[in-house]
Protein backbone atom coordinates (compact mmCIF):
# COMPACT_ATOMS: atom_id res chain seq x y z
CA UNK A 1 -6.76 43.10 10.49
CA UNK A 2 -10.25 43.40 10.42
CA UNK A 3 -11.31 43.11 7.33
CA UNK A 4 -10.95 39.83 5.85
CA UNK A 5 -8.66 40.78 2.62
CA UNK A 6 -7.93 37.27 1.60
CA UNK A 7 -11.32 36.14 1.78
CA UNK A 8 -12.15 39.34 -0.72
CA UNK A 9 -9.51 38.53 -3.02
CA UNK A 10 -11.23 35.04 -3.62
CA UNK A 11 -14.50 36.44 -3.81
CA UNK A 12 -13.21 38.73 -6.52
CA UNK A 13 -13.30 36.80 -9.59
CA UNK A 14 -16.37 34.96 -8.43
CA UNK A 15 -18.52 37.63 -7.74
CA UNK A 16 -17.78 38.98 -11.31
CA UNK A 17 -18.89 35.36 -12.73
CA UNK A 18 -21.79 36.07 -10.54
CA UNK A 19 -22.11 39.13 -12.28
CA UNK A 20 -21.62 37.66 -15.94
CA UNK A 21 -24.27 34.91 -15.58
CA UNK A 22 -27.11 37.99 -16.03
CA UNK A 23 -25.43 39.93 -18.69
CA UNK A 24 -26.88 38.92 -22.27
CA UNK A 25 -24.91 36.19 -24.12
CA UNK A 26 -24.62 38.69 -27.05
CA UNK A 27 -22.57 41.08 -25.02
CA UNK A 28 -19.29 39.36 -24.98
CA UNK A 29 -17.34 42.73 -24.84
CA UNK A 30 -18.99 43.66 -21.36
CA UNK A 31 -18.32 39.77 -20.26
CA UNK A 32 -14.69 40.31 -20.94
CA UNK A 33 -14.39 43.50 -19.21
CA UNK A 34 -16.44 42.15 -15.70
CA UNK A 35 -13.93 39.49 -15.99
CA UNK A 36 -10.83 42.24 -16.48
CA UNK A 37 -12.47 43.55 -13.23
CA UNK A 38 -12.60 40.75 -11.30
CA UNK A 39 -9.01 39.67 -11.56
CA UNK A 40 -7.74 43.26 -12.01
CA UNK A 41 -9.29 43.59 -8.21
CA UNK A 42 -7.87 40.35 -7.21
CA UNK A 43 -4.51 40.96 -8.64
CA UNK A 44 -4.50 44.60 -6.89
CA UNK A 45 -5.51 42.60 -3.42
CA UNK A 46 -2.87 40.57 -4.14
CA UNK A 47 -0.28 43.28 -4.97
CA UNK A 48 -1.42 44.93 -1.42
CA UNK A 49 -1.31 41.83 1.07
CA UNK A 50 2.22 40.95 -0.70
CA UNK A 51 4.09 44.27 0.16
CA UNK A 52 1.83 44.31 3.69
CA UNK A 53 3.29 41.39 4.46
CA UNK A 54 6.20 41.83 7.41
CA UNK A 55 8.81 39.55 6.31
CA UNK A 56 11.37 40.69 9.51
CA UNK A 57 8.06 38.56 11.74
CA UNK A 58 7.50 35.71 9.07
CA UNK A 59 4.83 33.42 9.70
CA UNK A 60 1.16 33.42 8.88
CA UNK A 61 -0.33 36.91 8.39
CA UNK A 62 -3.14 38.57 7.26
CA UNK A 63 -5.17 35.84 9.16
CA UNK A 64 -8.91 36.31 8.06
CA UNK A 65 -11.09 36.66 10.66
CA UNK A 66 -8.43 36.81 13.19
CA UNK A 67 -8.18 32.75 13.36
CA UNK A 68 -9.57 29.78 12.36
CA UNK A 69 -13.57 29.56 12.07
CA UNK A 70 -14.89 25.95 13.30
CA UNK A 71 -16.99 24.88 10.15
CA UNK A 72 -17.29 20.99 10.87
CA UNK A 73 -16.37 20.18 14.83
CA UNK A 74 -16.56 16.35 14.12
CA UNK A 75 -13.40 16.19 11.90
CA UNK A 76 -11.87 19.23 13.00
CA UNK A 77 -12.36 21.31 9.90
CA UNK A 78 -12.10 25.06 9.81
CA UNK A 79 -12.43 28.40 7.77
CA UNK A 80 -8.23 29.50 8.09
CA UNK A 81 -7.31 31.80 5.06
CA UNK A 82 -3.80 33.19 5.72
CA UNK A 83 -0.58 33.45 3.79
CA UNK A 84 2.92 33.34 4.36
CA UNK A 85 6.36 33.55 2.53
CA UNK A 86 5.59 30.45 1.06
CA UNK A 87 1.72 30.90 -0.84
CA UNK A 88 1.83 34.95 -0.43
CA UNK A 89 4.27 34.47 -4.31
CA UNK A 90 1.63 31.44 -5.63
CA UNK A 91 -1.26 33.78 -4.48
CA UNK A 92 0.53 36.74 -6.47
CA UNK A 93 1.53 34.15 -9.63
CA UNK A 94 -2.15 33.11 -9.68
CA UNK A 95 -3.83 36.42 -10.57
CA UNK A 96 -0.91 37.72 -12.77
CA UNK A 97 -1.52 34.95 -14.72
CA UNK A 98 -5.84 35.13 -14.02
CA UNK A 99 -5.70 38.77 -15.36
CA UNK A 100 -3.36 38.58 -18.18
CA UNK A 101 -5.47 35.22 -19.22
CA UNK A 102 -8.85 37.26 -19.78
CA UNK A 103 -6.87 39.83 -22.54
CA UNK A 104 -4.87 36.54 -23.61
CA UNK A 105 -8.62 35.56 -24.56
CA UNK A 106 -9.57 39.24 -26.08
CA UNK A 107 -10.29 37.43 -29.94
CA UNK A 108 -12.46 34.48 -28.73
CA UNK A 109 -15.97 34.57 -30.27
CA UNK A 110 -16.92 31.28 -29.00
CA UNK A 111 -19.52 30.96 -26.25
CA UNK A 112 -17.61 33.75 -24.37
CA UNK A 113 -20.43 33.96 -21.82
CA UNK A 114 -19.06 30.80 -20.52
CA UNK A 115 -15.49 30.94 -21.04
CA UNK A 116 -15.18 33.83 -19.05
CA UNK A 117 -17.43 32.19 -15.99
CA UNK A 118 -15.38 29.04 -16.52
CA UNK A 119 -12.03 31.13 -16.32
CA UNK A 120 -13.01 32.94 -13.06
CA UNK A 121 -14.19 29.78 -11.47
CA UNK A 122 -10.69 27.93 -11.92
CA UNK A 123 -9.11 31.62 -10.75
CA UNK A 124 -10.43 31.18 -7.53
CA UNK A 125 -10.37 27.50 -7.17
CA UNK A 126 -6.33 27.69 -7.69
CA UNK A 127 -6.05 30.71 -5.63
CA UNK A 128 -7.76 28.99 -2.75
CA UNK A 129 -5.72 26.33 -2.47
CA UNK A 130 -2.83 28.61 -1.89
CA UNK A 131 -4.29 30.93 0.61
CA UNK A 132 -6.25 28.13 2.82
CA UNK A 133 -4.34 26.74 5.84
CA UNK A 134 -6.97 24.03 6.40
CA UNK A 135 -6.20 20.65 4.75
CA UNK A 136 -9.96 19.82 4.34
CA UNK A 137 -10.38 23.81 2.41
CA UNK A 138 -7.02 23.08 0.64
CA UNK A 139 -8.40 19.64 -0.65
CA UNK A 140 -12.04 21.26 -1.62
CA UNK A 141 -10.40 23.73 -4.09
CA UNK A 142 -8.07 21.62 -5.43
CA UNK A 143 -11.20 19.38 -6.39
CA UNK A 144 -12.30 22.56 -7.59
CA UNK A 145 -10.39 23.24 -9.84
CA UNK A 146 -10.30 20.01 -12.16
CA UNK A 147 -14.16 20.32 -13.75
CA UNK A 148 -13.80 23.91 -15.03
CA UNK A 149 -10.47 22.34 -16.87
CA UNK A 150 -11.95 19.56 -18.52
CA UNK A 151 -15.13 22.05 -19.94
CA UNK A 152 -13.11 24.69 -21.05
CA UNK A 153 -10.86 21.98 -23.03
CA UNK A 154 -13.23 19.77 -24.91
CA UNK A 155 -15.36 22.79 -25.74
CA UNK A 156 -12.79 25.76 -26.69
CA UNK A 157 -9.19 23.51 -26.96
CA UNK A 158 -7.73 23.14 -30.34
CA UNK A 159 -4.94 19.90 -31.12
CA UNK A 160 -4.24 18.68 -34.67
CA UNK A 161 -2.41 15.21 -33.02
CA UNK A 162 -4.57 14.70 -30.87
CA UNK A 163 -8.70 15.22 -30.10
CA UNK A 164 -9.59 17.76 -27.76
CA UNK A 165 -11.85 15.49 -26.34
CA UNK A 166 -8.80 12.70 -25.67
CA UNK A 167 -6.44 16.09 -24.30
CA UNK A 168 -9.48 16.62 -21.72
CA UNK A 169 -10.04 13.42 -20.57
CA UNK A 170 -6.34 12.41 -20.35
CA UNK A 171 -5.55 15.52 -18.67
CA UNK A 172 -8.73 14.79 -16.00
CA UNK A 173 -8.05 11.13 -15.39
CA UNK A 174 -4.84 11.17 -14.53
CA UNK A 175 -5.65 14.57 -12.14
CA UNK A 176 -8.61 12.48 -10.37
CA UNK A 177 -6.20 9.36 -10.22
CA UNK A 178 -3.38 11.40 -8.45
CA UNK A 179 -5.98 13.50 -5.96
CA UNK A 180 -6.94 9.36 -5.38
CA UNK A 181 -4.01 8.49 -3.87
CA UNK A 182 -3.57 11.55 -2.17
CA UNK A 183 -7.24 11.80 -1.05
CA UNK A 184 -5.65 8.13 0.39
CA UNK A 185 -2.88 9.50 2.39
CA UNK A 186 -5.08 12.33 3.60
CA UNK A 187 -7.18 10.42 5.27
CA UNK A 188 -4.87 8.26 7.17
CA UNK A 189 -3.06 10.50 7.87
CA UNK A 190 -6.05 12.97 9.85
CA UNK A 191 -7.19 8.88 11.61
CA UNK A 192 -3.71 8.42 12.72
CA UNK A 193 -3.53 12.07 14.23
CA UNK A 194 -7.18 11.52 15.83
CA UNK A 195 -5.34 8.51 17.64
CA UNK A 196 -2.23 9.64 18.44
CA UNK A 197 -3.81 13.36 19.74
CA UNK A 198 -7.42 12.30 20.56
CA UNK A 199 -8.28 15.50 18.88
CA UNK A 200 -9.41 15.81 15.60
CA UNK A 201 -7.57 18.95 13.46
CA UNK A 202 -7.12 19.11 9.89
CA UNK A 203 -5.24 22.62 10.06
CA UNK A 204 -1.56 22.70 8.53
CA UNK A 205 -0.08 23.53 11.68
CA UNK A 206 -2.13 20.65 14.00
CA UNK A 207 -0.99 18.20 11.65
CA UNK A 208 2.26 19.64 11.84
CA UNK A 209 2.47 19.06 15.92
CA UNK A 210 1.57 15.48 15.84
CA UNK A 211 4.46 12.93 16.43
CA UNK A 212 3.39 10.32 13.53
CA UNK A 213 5.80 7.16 13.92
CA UNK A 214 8.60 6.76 11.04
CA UNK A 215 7.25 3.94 9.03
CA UNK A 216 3.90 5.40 9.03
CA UNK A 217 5.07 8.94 7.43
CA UNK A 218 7.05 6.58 4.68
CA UNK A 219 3.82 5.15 3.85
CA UNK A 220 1.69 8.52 3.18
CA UNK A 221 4.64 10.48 2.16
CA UNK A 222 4.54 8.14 -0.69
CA UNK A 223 1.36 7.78 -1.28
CA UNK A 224 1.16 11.90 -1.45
CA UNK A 225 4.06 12.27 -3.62
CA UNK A 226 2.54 10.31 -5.87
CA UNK A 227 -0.69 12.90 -5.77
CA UNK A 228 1.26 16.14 -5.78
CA UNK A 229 3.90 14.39 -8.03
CA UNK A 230 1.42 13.67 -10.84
CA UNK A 231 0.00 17.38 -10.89
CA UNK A 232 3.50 18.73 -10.49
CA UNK A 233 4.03 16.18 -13.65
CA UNK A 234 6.73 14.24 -12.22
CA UNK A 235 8.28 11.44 -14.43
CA UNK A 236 6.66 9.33 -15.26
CA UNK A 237 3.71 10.99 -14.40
CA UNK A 238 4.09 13.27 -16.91
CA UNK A 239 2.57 12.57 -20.08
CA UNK A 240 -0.98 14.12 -20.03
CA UNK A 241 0.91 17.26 -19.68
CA UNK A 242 1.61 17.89 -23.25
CA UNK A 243 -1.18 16.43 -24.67
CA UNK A 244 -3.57 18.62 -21.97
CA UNK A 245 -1.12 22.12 -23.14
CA UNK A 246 -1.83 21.45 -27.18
CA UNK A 247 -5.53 20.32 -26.43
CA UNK A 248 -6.12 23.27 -24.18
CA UNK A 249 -7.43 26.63 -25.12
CA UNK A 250 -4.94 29.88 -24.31
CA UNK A 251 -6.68 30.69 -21.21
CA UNK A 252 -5.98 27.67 -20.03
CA UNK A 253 -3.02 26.63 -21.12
CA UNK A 254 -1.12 29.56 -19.32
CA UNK A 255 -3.37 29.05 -16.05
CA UNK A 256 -2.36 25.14 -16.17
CA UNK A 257 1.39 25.77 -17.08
CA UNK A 258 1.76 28.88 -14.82
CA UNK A 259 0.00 27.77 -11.46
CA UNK A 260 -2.09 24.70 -11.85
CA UNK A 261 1.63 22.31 -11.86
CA UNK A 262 2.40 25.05 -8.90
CA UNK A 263 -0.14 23.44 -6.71
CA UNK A 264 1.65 20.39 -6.94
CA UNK A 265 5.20 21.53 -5.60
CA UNK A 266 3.45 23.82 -3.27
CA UNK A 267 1.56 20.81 -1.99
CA UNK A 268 4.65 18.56 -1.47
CA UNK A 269 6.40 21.42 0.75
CA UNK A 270 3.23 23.09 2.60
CA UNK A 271 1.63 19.37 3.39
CA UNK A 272 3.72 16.60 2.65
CA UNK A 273 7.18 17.48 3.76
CA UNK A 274 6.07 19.65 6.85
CA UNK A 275 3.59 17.19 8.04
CA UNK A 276 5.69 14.27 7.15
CA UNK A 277 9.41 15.00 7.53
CA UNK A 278 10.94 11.75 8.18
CA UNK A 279 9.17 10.05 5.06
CA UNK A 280 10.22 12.93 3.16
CA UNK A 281 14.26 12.53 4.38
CA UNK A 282 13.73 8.84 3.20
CA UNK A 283 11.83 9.87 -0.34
CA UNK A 284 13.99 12.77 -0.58
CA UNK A 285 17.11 10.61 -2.81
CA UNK A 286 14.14 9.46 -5.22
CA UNK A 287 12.35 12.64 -5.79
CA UNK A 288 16.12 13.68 -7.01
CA UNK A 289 16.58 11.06 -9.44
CA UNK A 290 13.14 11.16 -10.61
CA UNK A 291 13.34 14.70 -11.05
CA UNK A 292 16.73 14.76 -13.19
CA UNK A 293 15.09 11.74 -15.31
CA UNK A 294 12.37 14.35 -15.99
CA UNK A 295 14.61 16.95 -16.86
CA UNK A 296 16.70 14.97 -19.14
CA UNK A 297 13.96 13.08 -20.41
CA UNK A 298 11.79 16.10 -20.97
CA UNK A 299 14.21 18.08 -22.94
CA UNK A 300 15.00 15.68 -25.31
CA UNK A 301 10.76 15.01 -25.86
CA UNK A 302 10.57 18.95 -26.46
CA UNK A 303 13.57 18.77 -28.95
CA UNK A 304 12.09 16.34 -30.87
CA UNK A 305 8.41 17.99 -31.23
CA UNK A 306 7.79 20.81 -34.28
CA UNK A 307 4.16 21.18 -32.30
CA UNK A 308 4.96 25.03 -30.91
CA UNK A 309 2.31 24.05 -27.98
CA UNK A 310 4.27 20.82 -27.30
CA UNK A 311 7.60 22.26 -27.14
CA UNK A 312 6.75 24.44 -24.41
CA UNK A 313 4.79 21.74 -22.38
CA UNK A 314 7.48 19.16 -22.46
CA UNK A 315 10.19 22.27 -21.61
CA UNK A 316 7.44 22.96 -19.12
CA UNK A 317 7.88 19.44 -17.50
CA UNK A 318 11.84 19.14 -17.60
CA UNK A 319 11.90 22.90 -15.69
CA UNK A 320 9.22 20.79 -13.02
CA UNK A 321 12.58 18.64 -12.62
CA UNK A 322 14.24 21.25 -10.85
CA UNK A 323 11.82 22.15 -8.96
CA UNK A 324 11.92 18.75 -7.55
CA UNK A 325 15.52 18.69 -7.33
CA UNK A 326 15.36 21.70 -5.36
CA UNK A 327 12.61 20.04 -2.89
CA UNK A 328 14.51 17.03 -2.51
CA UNK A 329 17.42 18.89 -0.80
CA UNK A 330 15.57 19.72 1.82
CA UNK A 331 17.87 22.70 2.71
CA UNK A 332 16.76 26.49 2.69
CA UNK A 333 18.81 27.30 -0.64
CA UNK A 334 17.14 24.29 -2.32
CA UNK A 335 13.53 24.59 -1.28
CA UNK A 336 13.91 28.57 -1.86
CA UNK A 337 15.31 28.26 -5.21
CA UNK A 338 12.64 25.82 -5.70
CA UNK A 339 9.63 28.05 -4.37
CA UNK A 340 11.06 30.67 -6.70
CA UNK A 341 11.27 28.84 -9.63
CA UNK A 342 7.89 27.70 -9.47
CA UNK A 343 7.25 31.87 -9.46
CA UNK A 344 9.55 32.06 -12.44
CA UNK A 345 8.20 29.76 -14.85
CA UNK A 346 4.63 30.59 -13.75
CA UNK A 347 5.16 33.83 -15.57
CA UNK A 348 7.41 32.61 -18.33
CA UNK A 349 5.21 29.68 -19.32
CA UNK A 350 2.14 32.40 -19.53
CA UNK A 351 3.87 34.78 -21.43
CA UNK A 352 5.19 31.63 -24.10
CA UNK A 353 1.62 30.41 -24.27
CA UNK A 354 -0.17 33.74 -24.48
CA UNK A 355 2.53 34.23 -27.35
CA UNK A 356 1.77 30.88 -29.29
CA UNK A 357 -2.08 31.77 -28.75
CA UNK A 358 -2.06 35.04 -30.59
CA UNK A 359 0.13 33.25 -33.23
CA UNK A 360 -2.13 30.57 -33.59
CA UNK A 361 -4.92 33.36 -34.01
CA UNK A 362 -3.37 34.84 -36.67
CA UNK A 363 -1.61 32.28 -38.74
CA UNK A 364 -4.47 29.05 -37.74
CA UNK A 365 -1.36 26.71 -36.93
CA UNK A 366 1.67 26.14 -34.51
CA UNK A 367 3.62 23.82 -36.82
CA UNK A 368 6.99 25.32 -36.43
CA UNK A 369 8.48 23.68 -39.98
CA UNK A 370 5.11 26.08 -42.04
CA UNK A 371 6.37 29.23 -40.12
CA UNK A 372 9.08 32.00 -40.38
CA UNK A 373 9.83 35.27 -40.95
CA UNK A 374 6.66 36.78 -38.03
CA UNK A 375 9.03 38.90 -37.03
CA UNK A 376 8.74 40.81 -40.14
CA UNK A 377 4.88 41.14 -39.66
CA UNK A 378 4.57 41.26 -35.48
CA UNK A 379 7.31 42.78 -33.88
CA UNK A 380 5.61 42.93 -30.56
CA UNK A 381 4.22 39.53 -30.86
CA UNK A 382 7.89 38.67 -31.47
CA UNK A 383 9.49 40.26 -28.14
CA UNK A 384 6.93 38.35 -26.04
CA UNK A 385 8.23 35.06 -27.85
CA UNK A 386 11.62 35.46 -27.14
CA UNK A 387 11.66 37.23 -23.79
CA UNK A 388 9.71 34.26 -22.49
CA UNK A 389 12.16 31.84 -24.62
CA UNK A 390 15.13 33.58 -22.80
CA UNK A 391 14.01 33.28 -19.52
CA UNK A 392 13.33 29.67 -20.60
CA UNK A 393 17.09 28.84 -21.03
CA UNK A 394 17.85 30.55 -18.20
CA UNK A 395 19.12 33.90 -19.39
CA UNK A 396 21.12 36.30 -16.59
CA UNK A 397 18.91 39.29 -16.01
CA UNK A 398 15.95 37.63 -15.85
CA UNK A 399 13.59 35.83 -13.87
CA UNK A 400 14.56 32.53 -13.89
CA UNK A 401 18.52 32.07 -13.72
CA UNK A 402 18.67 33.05 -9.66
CA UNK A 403 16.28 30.44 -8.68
CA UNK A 404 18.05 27.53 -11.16
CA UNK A 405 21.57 28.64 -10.09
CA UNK A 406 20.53 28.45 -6.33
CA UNK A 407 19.18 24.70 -6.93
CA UNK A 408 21.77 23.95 -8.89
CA UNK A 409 24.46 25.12 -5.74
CA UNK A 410 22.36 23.16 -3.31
CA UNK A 411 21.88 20.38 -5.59
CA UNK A 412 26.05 19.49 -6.00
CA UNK A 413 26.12 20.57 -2.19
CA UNK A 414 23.38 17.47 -1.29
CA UNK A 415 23.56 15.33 -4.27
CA UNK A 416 26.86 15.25 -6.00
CA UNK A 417 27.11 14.03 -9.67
CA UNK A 418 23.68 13.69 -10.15
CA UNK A 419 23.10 17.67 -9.86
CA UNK A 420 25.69 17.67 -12.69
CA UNK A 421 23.53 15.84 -15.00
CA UNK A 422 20.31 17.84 -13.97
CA UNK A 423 22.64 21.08 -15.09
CA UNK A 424 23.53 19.33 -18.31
CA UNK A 425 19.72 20.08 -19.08
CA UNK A 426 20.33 23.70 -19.73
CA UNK A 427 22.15 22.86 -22.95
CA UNK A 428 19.11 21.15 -24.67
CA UNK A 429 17.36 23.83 -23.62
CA UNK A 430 19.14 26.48 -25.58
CA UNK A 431 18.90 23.99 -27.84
CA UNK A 432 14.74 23.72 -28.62
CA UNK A 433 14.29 27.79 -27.09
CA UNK A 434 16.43 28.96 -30.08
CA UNK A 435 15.56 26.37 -32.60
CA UNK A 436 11.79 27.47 -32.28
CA UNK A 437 12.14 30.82 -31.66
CA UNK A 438 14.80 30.90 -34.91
CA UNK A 439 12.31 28.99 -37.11
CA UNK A 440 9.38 30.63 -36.02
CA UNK A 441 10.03 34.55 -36.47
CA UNK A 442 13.19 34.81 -37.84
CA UNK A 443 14.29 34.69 -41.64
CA UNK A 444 12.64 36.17 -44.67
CA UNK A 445 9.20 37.44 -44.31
CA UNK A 446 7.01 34.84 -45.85
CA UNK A 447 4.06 36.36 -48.18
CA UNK A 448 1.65 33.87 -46.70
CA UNK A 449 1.56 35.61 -43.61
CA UNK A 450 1.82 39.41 -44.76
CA UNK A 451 -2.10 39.50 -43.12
CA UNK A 452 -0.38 38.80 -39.98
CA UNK A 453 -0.85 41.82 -37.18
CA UNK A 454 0.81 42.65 -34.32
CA UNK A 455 -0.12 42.89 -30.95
CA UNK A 456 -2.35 46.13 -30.16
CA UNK A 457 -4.75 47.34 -27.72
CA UNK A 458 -5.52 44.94 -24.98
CA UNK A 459 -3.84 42.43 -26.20
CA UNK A 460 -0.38 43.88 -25.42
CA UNK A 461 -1.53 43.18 -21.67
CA UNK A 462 0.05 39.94 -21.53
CA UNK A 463 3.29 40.95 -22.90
CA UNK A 464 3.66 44.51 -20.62
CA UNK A 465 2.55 42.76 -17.59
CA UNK A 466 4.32 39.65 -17.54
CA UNK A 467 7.41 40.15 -19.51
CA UNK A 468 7.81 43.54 -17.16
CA UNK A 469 7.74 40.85 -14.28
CA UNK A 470 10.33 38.86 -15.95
CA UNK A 471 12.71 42.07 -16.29
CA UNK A 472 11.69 42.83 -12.69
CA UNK A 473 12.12 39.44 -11.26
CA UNK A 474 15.47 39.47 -12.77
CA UNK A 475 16.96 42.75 -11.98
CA UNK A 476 15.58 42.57 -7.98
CA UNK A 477 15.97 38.94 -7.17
CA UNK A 478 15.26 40.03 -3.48
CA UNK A 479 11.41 40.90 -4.32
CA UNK A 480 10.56 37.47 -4.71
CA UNK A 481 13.66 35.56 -2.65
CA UNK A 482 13.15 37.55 0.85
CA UNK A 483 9.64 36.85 0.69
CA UNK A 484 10.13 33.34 -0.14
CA UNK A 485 12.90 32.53 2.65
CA UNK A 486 10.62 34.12 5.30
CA UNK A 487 8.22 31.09 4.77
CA UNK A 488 10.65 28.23 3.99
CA UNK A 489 13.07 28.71 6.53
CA UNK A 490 10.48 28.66 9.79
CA UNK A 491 9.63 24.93 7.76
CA UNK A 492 12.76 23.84 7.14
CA UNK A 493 13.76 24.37 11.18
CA UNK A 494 10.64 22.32 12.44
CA UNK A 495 11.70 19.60 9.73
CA UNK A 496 15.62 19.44 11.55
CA UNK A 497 13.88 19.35 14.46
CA UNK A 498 11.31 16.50 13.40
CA UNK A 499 14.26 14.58 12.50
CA UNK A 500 16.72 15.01 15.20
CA UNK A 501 13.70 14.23 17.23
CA UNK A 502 13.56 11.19 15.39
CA UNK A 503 16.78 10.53 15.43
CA UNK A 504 17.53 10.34 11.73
C-alpha cells in the first residue's frame, strides 16, 4: 500500500486543530464543525482500513511506508504504524467515540476554541498508541495523552463532591505514577534485550524474539501490570477513576471511559504478555483474583452512589474486572472475549456519558434522588439512557453479552469457582442499571423539568451512531469477534510456544 493510510488517519484530527488555532475565537460554530471534520475523516479511514483488512492472512497490515522507518539508530527506535486484529477494533472504538464526542460537546459555550484543539489532540494521542508497533512511539503517545486530560478537566469539568481541580490532579497523578513504573519495566526490559541480542530494537515484534530468562520477565511483568493495571483501573488502583468521570467534562468523560482504560488492557496483551509470557503465566492467577475483587467490589461502590456520573464510573471499573479475567486466562476464548469487551463498553460507556451530559445540560444536576419522570419530557434522550444501561447488564442482542459470556466460559474452564463469583457480578448490575435508569426517567413527569428538551439536530449523533453500533455489535457478533481472533490467536501460539520453550 502506498499511501500511508494510518499515518493520515492520525494526522486527521490534528491537522483540523491545526486548522482551528487561526479561526477567530468568536466562531465557535465553525470550530465545532473543523473538528466534526477531522474525526468524521478519521473515523471514515478507520471504517476503510477495518473492512480492508484480510483477516483469512492475519497479521500486521496496512504497514505504513511499507516497514519500519529508522528514527533513532542508537536505541533502535522506529516509525512502524500498522494494525492488526488486535488494535484495528481500538483504532475503530477511538474515533467512534472522537466523533460522537465533538456533537456530545454541541452546547458548550466555554472557551470552545480550546476545547475543541484539546479534544483533537487527545484523539490522536489515544489513537496512536493503538496503531504504533514501536514501543518507544507507543510510549510517546501514551505520554501524550495525559496533559490534554488534566486541561480539559480543571478548566471545563463539573463535580459537586469533589473540586475539579482535586478530579484533575488525582486523575493525573496516579496516570504519571503508573506510566512510572512502567516507564521502569520498559527500560529494563529494552537493556536486557540489548544484552541478550547485542542489538538494540524497541519494535513489538524484536522484543517479542528475545529469550528473556524466567525470573527476569516476573520482575517487569509486574512492574508493567502495575502501569497498564492502574490505567486499566485495576483494584486497587482504581479510585481516581470515579472521581476523574464526575470531575471530567462530557468530552472527556466518554473518551476516558470508552478508550483511554482501553489502552491499559490493550497494553497488558500487545506488550506485556507477548513480550513477557512466562511472567505473565506466573501473574496470570493474581490478575484473576484482582480482577473479580474489582468486579465485586466495584458493583457494590456503584450501588451505593446517587451521583449519575459515579454510577457509571464505578460500573465502568467492575466491567474492567472482566476484562482482566478474560486476560488472565490466557486462552483464545478468554483474551478474545476480553479484546471484545473492551470494544463493547467503549461504546456503551460513551453513549451512558454522552446521555448523563445532555441531562446534566438540561436539568444542571446528576443527583439521581432530585430526578424522574425525563422520560415524559426527552424521549430520545431517554432511549440513549437505557440502551446504553442494557448493554450495561449485559442484555442478549446487544453488544456486550457475547464477549462477557465468552469470558465467563473460559473463566470456569481456567479458574473454577472463582469465575462463579466474577458472574455473580451481573446481578448487582441489574441491580444499579435499573435502579438509575427507573429513578431517573421513569414515573410521573415532574413540573420542574417541563423546560426539559429532547435530543435534536446534531445532538442525536451520539445516540444514532453509537447505540446503532450497540444493535449492530449485538446482532453480528462476527464483525467484531473474527477480526479480533485474527490478532489474538497468532499471540496466543507464540505465548504456548514461549512457555513450552520454557518449560512451564
Amino acid at each position: 500500500m502506498n499511501v500511508p493510510v494510518l499515518t493520515l488517519t492520525l494526522l486527521a484530527p490534528i491537522i483540523a486543530a491545526l486548522i482551528i488555532v487561526f479561526i477567530p475565537k468568536e466562531e465557535d460554530k465553525l470550530c465545532k464543525w473543523v473538528a466534526a471534520l477531522g474525526t468524521g475523516v478519521a473515523l471514515a479511514l478507520s471504517l476503510y482500513v477495518y473492512f480492508g483488512y484480510d483477516q483469512s492472512v492475519g497479521g500486521l497490515q496496512w504497514v505504513d511506508f511499507g516497514g519500519p522507518v529508522p528514527w533513532i539508530r542508537d536505541l533502535g527506535v522506529t516509525y512502524y504504524m500498522a494494525v492488526d486484529g488486535l488494535s484495528l477494533p481500538m483504532l475503530l472504538l477511538t474515533n467512534l467515540i472522537g466523533f460522537a464526542a465533538v456533537f456530545a460537546s454541541w452546547n458548550v459555550t466555554l472557551r470552545v476554541k480550546e476545547l475543541m484543539i484539546y479534544l483533537l489532540v487527545l484523539i490522536a494521542g489515544v489513537m496512536g498508541t493503538f496503531i504504533a508497533q514501536d514501543l518507544f512511539i507507543f510510549l510517546l503517545f501514551y505520554e501524550v495523552v495525559v496533559i490534554p486530560i488534566y486541561i480539559m478537566v480543571i478548566i471545563w469539568g463539573s463535580s459537586k463532591r469533589v473540586t475539579k481541580e482535586y478530579a484533575g490532579m488525582k486523575l493525573t497523578i496516579y496516570l504519571l505514577i503508573g506510566s512510572a513504573f512502567l516507564l521502569v519495566g520498559v527500560i529494563a526490559t529494552f537493556v536486557q534485550s540489548v544484552a541478550i541480542t547485542g542489538t538494540p530494537d524497541m519494535s513489538f515484534e524484536g522484543l517479542a524474539r528475545v529469550d528473556f530468562p524466567e525470573q527476569f520477565q516476573i520482575y517487569m511483568f509486574g512492574l508493567m501490570l502495575l502501569g497498564f493495571g492502574s490505567l486499566l483501573s485495576m483494584w486497587p488502583f482504581h479510585s481516581w477513576s470515579p472521581d476523574g468521570y464526575a470531575g471530567a467534562p462530557t468530552a472527556v468523560s466518554m473518551i476516558h471511559a470508552g478508550v483511554l482504560k482501553k489502552i491499559g488492557g490493550y497494553g497488558l496483551i500487545r506488550v506485556a504478555i507477548f513480550v513477557l509470557p512466562l511472567g505473565a503465566k506466573f501473574w496470570a492467577p493474581y490478575i484473576a483474583v484482582l480482577g473479580v475483587i474489582g468486579v465485586a467490589y466495584a458493583a457494590m461502590g456503584a450501588l451505593a452512589q446517587k451521583d449519575l456520573k459515579y454510577v457509571v464510573g464505578y460500573s465502568s471499573v467492575s466491567h474492567m474486572g472482566y476484562v482482566l479475567l478474560g486476560v488472565a486466562s490466557l486462552g483464545v476464548v478468554g483474551v478474545n472475549g476480553a479484546v471484545a469487551n473492551m470494544f463493547a463498553h467503549g461504546v456503551m460507556s460513551a453513549l451512558f456519558f454522552s446521555m448523563i451530559g445532555f441531562i446534566y445540560e438540561r436539568t444542571h444536576t446528576r443527583w439521581i434522588p432530585d430526578m424522574g419522570g425525563l422520560s415524559h419530557q426527552a424521549p430520545r434522550l431517554s432511549v440513549g439512557f437505557m440502551m446504553a444501561a442494557m448493554a450495561s447488564l449485559g442484555l442478549p442482542g446487544l453488544i456486550s453479552f457475547i464477549p462477557e459470556f465468552t469470558i465467563f466460559v473460559e473463566s470456569f474452564r481456567v479458574f473454577g469457582w472463582l469465575a462463579v463469583l466474577a458472574i455473580a457480578g451481573i446481578i448487582i448490575t441489574a441491580l444499579y442499571v435499573l435502579r438509575a435508569g427507573a429513578n431517573t426517567l421513569f414515573g410521573p413527569a415532574r413540573e420542574e423539568y417541563n423546560h426539559v428538551r429532547d435530543l435534536r439536530g446534531p445532538e442525536m449523533v451520539p445516540l444514532v451512531l453509537l447505540g446503532g453500533v450497540l444493535v449492530i455489535g449485538g446482532i453480528l457478533p462476527s464483525l467484531l469477534f473474527d477480526m479480533v481472533n485474527s490478532g489474538v490467536a497468532p499471540i496466543l501460539v507464540h505465548i504456548q510456544e514461549a512457555l513450552q520453550i520454557g518449560g512451564r
